[in-house]
PDB file of N, CA and C in Angstrom:
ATOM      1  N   UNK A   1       0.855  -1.176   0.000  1.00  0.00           N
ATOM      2  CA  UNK A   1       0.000   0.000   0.000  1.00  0.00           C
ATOM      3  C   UNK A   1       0.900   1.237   0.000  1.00  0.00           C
ATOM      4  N   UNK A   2       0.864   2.064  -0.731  1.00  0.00           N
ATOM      5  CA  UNK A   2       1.416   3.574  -0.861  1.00  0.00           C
ATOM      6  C   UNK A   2       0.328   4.661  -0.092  1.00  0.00           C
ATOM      7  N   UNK A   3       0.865   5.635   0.549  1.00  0.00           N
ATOM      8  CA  UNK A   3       0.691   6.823   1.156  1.00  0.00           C
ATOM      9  C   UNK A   3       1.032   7.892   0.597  1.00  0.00           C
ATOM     10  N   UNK A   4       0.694   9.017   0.179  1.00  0.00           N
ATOM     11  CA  UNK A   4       1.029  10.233  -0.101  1.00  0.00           C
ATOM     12  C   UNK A   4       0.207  11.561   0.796  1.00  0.00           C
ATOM     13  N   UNK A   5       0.818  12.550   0.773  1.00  0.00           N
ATOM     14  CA  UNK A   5       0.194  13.865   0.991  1.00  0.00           C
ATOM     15  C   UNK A   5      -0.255  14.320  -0.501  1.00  0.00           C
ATOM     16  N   UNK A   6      -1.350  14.817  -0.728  1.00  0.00           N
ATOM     17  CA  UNK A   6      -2.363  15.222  -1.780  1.00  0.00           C
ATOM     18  C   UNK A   6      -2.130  16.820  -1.090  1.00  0.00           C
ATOM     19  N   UNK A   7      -2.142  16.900  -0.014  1.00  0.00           N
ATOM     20  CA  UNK A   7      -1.551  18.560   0.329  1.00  0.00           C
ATOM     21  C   UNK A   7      -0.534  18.776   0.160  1.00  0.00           C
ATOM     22  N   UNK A   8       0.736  18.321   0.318  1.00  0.00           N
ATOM     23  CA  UNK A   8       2.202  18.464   0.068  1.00  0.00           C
ATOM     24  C   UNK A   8       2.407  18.439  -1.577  1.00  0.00           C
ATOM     25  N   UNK A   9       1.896  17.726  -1.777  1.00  0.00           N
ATOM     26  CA  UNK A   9       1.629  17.436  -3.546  1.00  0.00           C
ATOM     27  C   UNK A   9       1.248  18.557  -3.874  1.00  0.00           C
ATOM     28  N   UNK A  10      -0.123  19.239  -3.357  1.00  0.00           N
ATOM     29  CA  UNK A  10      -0.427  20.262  -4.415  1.00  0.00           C
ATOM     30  C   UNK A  10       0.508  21.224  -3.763  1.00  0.00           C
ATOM     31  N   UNK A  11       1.089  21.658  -3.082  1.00  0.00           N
ATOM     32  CA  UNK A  11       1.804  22.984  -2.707  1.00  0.00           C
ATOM     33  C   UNK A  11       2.809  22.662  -3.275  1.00  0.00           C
ATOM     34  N   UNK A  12       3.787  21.513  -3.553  1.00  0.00           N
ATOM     35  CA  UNK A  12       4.743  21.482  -4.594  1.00  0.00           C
ATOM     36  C   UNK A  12       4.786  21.439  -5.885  1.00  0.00           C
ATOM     37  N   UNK A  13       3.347  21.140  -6.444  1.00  0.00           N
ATOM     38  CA  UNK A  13       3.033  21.907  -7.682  1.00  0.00           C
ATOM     39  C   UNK A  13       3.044  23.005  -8.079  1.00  0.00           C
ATOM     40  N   UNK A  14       1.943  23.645  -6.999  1.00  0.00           N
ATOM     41  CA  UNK A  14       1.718  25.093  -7.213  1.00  0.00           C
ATOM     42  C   UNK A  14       2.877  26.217  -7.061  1.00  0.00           C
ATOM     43  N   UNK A  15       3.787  25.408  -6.433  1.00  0.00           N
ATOM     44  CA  UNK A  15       5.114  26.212  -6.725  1.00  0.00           C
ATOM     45  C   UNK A  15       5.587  25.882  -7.846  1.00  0.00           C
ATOM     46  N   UNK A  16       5.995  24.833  -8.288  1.00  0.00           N
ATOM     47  CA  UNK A  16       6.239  24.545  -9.775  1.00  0.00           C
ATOM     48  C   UNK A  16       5.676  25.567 -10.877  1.00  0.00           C
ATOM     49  N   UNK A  17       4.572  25.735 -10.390  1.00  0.00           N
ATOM     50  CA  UNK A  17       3.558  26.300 -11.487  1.00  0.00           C
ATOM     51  C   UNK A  17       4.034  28.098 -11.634  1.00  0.00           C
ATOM     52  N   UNK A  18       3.847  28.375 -10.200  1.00  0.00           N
ATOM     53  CA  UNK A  18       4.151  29.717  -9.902  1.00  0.00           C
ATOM     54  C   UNK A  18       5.662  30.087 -10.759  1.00  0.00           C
ATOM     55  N   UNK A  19       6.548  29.445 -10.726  1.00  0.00           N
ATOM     56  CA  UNK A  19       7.658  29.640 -12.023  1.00  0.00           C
ATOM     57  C   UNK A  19       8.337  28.978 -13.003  1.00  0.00           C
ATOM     58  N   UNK A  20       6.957  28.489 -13.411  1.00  0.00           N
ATOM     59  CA  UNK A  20       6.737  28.016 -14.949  1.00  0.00           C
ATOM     60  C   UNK A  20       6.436  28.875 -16.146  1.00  0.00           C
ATOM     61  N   UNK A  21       7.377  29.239 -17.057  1.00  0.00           N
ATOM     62  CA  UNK A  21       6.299  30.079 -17.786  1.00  0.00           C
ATOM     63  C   UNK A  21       5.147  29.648 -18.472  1.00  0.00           C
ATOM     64  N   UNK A  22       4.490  28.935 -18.557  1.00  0.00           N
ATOM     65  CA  UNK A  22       3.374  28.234 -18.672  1.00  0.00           C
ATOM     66  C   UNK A  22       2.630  28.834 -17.598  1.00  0.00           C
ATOM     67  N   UNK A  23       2.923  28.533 -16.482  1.00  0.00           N
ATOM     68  CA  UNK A  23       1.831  28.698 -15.433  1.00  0.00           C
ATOM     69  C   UNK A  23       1.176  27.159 -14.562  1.00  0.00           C
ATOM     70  N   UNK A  24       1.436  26.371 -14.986  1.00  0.00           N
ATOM     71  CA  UNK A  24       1.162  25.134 -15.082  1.00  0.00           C
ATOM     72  C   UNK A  24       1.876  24.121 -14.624  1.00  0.00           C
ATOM     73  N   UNK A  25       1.493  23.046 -13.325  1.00  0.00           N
ATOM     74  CA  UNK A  25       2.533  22.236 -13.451  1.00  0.00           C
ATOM     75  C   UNK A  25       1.630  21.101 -13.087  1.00  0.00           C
ATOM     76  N   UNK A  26       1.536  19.709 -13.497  1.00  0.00           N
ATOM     77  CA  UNK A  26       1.036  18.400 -13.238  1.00  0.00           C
ATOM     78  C   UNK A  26       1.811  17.252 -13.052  1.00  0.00           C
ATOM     79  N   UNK A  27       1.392  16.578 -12.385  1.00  0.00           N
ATOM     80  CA  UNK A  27       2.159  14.881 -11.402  1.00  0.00           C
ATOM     81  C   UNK A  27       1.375  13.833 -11.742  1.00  0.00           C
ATOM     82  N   UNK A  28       1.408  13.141 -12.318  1.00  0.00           N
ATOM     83  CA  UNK A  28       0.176  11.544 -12.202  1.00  0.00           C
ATOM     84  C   UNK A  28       0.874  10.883 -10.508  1.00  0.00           C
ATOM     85  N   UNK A  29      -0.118  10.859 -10.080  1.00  0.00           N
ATOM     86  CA  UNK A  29       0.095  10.200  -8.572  1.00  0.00           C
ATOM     87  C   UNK A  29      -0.222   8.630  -8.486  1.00  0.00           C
ATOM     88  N   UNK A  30      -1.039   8.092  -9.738  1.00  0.00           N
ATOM     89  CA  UNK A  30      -1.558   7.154  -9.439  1.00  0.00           C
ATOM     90  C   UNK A  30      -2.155   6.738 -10.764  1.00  0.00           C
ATOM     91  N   UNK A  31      -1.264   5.738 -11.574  1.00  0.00           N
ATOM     92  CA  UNK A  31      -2.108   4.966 -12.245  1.00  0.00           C
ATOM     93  C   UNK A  31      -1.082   4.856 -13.676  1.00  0.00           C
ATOM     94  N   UNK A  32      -1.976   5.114 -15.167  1.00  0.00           N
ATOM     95  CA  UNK A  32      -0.752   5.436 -15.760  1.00  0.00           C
ATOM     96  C   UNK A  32      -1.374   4.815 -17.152  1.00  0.00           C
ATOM     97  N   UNK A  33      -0.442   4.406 -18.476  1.00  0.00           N
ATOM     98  CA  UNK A  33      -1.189   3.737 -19.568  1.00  0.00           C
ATOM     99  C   UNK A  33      -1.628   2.107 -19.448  1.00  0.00           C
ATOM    100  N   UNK A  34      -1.133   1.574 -18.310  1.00  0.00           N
ATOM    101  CA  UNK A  34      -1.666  -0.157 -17.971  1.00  0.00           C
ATOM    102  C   UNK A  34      -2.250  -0.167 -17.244  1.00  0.00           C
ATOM    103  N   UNK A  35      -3.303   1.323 -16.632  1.00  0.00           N
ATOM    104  CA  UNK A  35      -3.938   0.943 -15.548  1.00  0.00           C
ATOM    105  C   UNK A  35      -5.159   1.363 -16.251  1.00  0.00           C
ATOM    106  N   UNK A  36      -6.447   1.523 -15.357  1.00  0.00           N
ATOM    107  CA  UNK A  36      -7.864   2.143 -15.946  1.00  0.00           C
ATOM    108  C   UNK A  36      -8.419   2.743 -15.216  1.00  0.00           C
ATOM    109  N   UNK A  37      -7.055   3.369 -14.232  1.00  0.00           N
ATOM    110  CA  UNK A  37      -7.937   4.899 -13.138  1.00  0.00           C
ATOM    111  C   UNK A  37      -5.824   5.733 -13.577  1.00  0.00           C
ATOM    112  N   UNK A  38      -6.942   6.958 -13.567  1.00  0.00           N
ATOM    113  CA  UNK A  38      -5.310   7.886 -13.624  1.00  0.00           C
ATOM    114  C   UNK A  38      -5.813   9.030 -12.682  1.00  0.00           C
ATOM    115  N   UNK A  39      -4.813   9.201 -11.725  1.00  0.00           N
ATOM    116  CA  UNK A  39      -5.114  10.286 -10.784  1.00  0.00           C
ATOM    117  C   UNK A  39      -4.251  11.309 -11.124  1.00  0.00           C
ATOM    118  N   UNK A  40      -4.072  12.578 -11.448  1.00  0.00           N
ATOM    119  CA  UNK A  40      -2.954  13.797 -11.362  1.00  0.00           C
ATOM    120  C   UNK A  40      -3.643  14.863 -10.701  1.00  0.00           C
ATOM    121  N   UNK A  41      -2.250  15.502  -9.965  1.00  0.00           N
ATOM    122  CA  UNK A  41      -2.574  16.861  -9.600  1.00  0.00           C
ATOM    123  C   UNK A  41      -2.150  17.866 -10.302  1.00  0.00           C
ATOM    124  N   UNK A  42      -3.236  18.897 -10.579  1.00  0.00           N
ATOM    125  CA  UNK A  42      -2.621  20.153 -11.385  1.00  0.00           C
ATOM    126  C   UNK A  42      -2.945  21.228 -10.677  1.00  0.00           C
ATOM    127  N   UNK A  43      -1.683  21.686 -10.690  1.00  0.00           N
ATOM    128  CA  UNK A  43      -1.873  23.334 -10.689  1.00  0.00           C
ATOM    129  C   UNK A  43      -1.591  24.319 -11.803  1.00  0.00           C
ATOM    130  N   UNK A  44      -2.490  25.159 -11.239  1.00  0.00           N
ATOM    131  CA  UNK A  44      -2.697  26.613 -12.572  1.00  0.00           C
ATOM    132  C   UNK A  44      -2.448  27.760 -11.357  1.00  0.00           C
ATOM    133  N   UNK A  45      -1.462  28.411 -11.503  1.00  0.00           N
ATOM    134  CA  UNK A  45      -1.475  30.108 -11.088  1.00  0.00           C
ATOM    135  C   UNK A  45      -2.623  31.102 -11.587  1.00  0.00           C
ATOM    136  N   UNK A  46      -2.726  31.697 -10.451  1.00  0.00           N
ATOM    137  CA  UNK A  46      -4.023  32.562 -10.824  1.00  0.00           C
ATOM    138  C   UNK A  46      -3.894  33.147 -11.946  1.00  0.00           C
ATOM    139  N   UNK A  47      -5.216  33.203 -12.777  1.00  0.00           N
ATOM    140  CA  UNK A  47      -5.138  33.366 -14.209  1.00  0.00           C
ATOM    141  C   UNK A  47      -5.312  32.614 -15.334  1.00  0.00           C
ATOM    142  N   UNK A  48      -4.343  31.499 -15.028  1.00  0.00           N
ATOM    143  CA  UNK A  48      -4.138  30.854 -16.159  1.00  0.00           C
ATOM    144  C   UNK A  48      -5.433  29.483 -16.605  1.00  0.00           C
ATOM    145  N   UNK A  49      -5.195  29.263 -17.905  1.00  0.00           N
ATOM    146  CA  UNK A  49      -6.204  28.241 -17.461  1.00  0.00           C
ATOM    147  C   UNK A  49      -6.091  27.544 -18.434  1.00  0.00           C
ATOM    148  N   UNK A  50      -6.742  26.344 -18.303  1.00  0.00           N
ATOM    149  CA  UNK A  50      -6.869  25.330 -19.428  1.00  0.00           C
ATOM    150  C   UNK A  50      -7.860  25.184 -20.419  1.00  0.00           C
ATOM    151  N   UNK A  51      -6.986  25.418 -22.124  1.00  0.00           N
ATOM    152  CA  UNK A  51      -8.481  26.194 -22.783  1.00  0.00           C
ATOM    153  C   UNK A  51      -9.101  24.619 -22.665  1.00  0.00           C
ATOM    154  N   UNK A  52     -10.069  25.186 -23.928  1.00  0.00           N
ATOM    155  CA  UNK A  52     -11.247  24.347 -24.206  1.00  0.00           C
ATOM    156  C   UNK A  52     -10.774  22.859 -24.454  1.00  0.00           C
ATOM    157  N   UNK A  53     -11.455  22.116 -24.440  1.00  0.00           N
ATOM    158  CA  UNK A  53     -10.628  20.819 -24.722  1.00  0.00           C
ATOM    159  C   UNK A  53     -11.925  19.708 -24.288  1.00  0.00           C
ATOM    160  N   UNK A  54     -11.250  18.791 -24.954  1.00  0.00           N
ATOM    161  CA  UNK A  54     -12.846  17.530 -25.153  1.00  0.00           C
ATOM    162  C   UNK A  54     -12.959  16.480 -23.732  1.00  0.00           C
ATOM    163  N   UNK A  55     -13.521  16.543 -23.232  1.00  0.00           N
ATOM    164  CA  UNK A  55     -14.290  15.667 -22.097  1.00  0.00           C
ATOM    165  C   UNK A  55     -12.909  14.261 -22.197  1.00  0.00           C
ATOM    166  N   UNK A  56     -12.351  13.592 -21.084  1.00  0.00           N
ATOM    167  CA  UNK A  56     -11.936  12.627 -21.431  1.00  0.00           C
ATOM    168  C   UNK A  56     -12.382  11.161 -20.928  1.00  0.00           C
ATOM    169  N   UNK A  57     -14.175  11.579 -20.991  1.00  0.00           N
ATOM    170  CA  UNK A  57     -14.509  10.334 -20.789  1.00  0.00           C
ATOM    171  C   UNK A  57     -14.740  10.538 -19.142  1.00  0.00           C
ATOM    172  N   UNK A  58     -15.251   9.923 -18.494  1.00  0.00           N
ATOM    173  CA  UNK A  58     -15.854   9.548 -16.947  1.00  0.00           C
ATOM    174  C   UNK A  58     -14.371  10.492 -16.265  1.00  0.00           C
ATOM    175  N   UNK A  59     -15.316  10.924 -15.541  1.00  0.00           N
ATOM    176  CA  UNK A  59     -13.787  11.817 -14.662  1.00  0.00           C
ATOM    177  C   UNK A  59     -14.397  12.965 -13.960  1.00  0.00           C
ATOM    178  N   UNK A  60     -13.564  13.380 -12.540  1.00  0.00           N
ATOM    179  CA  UNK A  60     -14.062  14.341 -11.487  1.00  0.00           C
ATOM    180  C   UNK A  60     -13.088  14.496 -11.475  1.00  0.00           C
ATOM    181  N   UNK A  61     -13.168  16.046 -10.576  1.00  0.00           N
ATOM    182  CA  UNK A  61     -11.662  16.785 -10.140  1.00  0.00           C
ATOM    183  C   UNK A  61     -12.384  17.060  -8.453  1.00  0.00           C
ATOM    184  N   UNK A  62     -11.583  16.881  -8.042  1.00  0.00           N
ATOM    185  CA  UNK A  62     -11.833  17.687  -6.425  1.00  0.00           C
ATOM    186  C   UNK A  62     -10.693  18.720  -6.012  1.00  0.00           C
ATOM    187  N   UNK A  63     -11.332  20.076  -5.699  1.00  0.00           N
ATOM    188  CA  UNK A  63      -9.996  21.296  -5.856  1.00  0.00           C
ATOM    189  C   UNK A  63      -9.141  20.759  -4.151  1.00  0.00           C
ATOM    190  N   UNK A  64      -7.857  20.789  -4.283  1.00  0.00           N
ATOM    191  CA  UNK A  64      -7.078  20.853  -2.856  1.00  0.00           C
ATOM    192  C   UNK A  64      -7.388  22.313  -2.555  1.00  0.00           C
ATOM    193  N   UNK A  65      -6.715  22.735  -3.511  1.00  0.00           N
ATOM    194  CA  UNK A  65      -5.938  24.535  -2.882  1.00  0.00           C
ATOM    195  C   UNK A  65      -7.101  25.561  -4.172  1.00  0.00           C
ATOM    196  N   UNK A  66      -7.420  26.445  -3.563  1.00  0.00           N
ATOM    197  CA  UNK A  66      -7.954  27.601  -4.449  1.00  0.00           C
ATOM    198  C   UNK A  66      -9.346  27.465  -5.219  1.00  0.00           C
ATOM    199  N   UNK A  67      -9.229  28.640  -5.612  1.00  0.00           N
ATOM    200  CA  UNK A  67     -10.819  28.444  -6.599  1.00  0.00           C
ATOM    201  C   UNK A  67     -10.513  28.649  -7.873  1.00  0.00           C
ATOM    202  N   UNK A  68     -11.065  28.055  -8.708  1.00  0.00           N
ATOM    203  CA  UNK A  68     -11.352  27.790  -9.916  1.00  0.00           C
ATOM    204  C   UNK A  68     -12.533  27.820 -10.734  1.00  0.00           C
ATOM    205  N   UNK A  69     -13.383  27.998 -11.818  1.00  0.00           N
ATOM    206  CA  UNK A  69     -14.128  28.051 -12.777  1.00  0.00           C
ATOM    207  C   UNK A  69     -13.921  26.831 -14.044  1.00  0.00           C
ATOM    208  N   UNK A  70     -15.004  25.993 -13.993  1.00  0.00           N
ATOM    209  CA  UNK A  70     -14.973  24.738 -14.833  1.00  0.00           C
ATOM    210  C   UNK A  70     -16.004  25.420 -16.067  1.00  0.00           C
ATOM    211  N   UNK A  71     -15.886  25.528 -17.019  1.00  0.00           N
ATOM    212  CA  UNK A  71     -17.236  26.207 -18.674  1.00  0.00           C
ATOM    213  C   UNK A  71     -17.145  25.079 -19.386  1.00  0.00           C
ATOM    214  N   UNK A  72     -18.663  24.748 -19.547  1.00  0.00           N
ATOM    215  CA  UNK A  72     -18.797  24.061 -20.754  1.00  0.00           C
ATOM    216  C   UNK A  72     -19.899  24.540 -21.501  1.00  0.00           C
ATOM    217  N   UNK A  73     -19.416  25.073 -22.391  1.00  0.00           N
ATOM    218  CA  UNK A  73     -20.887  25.926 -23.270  1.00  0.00           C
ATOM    219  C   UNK A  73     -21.234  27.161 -21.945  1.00  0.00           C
ATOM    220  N   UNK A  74     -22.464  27.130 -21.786  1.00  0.00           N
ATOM    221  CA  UNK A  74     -23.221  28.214 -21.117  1.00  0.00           C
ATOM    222  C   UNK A  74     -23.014  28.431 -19.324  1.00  0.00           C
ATOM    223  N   UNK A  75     -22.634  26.556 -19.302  1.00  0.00           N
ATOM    224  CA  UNK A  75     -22.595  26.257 -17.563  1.00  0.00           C
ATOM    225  C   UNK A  75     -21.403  26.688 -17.413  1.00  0.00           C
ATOM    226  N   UNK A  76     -21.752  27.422 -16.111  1.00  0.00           N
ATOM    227  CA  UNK A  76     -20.199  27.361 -15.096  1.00  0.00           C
ATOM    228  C   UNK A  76     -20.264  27.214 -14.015  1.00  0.00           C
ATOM    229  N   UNK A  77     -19.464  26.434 -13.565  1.00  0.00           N
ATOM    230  CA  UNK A  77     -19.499  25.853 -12.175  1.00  0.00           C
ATOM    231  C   UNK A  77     -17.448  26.267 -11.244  1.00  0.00           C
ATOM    232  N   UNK A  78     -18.538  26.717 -10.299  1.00  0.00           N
ATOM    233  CA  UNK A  78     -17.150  27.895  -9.462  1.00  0.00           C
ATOM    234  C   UNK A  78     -16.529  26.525  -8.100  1.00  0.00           C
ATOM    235  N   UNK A  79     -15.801  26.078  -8.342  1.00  0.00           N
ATOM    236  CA  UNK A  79     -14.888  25.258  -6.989  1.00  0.00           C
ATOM    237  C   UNK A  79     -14.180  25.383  -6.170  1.00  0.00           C
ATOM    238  N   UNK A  80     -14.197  25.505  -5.019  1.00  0.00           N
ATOM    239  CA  UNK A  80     -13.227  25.694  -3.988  1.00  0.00           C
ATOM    240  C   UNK A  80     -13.042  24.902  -2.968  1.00  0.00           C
ATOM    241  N   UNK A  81     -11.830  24.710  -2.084  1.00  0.00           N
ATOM    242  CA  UNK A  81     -11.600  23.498  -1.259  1.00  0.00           C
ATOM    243  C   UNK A  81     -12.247  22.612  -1.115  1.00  0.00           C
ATOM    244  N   UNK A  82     -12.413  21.107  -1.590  1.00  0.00           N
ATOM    245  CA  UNK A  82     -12.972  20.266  -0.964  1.00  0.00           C
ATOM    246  C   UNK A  82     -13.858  20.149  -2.094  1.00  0.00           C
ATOM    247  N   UNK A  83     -14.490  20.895  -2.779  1.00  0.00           N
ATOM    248  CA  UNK A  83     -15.223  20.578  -3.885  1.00  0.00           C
ATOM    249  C   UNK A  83     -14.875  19.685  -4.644  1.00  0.00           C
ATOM    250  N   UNK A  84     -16.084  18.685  -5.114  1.00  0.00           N
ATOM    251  CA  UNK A  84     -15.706  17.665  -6.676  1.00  0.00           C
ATOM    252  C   UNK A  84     -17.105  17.919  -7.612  1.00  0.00           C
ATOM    253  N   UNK A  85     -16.380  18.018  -8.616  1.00  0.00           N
ATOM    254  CA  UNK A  85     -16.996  18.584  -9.926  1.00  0.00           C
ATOM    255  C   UNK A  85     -16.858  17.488 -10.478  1.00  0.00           C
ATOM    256  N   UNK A  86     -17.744  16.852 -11.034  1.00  0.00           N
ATOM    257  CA  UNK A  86     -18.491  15.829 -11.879  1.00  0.00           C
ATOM    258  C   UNK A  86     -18.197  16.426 -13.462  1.00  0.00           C
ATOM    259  N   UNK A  87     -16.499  16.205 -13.885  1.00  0.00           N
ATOM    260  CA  UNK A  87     -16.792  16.500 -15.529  1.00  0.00           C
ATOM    261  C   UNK A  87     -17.517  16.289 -16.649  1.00  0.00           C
ATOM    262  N   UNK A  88     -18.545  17.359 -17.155  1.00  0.00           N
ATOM    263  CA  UNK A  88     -19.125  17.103 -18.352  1.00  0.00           C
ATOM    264  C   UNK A  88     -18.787  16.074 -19.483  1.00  0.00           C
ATOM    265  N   UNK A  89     -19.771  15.913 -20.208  1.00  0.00           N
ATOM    266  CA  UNK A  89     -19.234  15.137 -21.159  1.00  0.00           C
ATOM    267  C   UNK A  89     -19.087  15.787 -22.259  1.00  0.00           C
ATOM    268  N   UNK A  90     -18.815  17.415 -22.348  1.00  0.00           N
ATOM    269  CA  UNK A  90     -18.492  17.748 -23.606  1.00  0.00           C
ATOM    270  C   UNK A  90     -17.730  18.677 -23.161  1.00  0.00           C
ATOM    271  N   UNK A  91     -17.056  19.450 -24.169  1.00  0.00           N
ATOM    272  CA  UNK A  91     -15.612  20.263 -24.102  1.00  0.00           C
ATOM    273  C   UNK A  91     -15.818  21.249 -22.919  1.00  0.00           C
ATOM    274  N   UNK A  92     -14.717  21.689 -22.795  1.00  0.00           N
ATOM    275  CA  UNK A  92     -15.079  22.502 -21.152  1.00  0.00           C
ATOM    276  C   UNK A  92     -13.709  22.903 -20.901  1.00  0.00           C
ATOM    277  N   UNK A  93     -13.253  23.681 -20.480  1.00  0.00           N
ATOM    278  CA  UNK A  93     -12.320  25.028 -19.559  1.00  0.00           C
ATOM    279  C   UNK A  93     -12.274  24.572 -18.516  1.00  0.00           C
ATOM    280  N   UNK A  94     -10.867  24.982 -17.736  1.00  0.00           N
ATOM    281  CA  UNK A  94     -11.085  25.335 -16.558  1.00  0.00           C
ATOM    282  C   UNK A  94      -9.919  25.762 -16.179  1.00  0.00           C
ATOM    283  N   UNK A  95     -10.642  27.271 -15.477  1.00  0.00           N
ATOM    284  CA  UNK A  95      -9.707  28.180 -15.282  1.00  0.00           C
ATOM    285  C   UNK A  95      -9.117  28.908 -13.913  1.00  0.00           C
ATOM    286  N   UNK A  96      -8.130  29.264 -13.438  1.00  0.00           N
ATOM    287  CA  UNK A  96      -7.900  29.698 -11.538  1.00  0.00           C
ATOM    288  C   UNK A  96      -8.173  30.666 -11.697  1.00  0.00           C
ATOM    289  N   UNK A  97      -9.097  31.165 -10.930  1.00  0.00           N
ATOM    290  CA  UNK A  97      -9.201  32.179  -9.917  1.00  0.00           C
ATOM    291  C   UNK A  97      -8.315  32.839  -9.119  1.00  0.00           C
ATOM    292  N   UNK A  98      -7.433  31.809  -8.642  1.00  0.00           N
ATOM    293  CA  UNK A  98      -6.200  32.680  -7.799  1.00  0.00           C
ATOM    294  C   UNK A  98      -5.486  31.076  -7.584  1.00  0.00           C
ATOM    295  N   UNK A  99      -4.825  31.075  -7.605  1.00  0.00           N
ATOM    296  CA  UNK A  99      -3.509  29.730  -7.376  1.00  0.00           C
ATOM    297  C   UNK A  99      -4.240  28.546  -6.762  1.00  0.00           C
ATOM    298  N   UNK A 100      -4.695  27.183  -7.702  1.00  0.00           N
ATOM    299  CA  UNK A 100      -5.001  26.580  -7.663  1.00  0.00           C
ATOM    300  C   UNK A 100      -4.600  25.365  -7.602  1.00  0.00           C
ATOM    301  N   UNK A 101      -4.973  24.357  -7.103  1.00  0.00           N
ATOM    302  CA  UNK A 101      -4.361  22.447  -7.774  1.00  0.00           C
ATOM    303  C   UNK A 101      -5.613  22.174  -7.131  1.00  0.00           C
ATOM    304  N   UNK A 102      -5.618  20.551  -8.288  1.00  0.00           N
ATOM    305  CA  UNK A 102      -7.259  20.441  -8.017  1.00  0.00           C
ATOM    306  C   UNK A 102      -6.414  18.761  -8.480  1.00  0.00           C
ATOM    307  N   UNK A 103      -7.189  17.729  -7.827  1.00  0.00           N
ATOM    308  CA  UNK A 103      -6.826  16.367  -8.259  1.00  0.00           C
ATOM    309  C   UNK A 103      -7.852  16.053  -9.427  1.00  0.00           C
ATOM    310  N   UNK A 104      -7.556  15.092 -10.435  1.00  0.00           N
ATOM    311  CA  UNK A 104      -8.425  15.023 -11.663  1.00  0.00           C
ATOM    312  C   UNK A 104      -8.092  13.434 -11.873  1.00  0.00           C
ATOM    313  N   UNK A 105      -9.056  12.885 -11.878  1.00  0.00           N
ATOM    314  CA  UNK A 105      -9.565  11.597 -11.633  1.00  0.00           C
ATOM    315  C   UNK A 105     -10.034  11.032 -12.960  1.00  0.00           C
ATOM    316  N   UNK A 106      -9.962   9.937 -13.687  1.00  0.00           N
ATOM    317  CA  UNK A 106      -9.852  10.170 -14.692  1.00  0.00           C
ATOM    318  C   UNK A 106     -10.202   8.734 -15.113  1.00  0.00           C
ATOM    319  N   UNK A 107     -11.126   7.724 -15.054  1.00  0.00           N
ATOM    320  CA  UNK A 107     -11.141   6.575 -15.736  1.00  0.00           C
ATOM    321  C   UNK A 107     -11.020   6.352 -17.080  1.00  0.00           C
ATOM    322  N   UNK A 108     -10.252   5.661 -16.930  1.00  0.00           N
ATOM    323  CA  UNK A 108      -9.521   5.583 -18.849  1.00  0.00           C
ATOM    324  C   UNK A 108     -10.423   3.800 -19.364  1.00  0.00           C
TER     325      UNK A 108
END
């Protein structure tokens, strides 16, 4: 059995991220191309965000650190600590609010 901090994780992202020029930094914590769950943490510095992009199939994010904005078409749905957002099944954004990592769950 493996243990991790999912808090230590995202604060060592979100530093990653903070001087990235991207803005951006992500970890797979758990899983991978021979498995059929993929867990990563991402962080986005306030601002930045992830454009539009296609649903990847069954998948939630739950935010660690910060708030964020998930768009798909017309909906938007606002997340902060502790929140899990049930990803749409069609293209969708999602963008920080102010310095974020959010875990993204991902059945492949």
């Amino acid at each position: 059995m493996d243990k991790l901090s999912l808090t230590a994780l995202a604060r060592q992202q979100s530093k990653l991220a903070r001087s990235s020029t991207s803005g951006r930094s992500a970890s797979t914590v758990f899983g991978g191309h021979r498995r059929s769950l993929r867990q990563t943490v991402i962080a986005l510095s306030a601002g930045e965000q992830l454009s539009e992009h296609d649903s990847p199939g069954e998948a939630t994010l739950i935010v660690l650190d910060g708030t964020l904005e998930l768009v798909a078409g017309d909906d938007v749905w606002k997340g902060s600590p502790g929140d899990l957002i049930v990803l749409p099944a069609t293209r969708h954004s999602v963008q920080a609010l102010e310095d974020t990592a959010f875990l993204l769950t991902v059945a492949m």
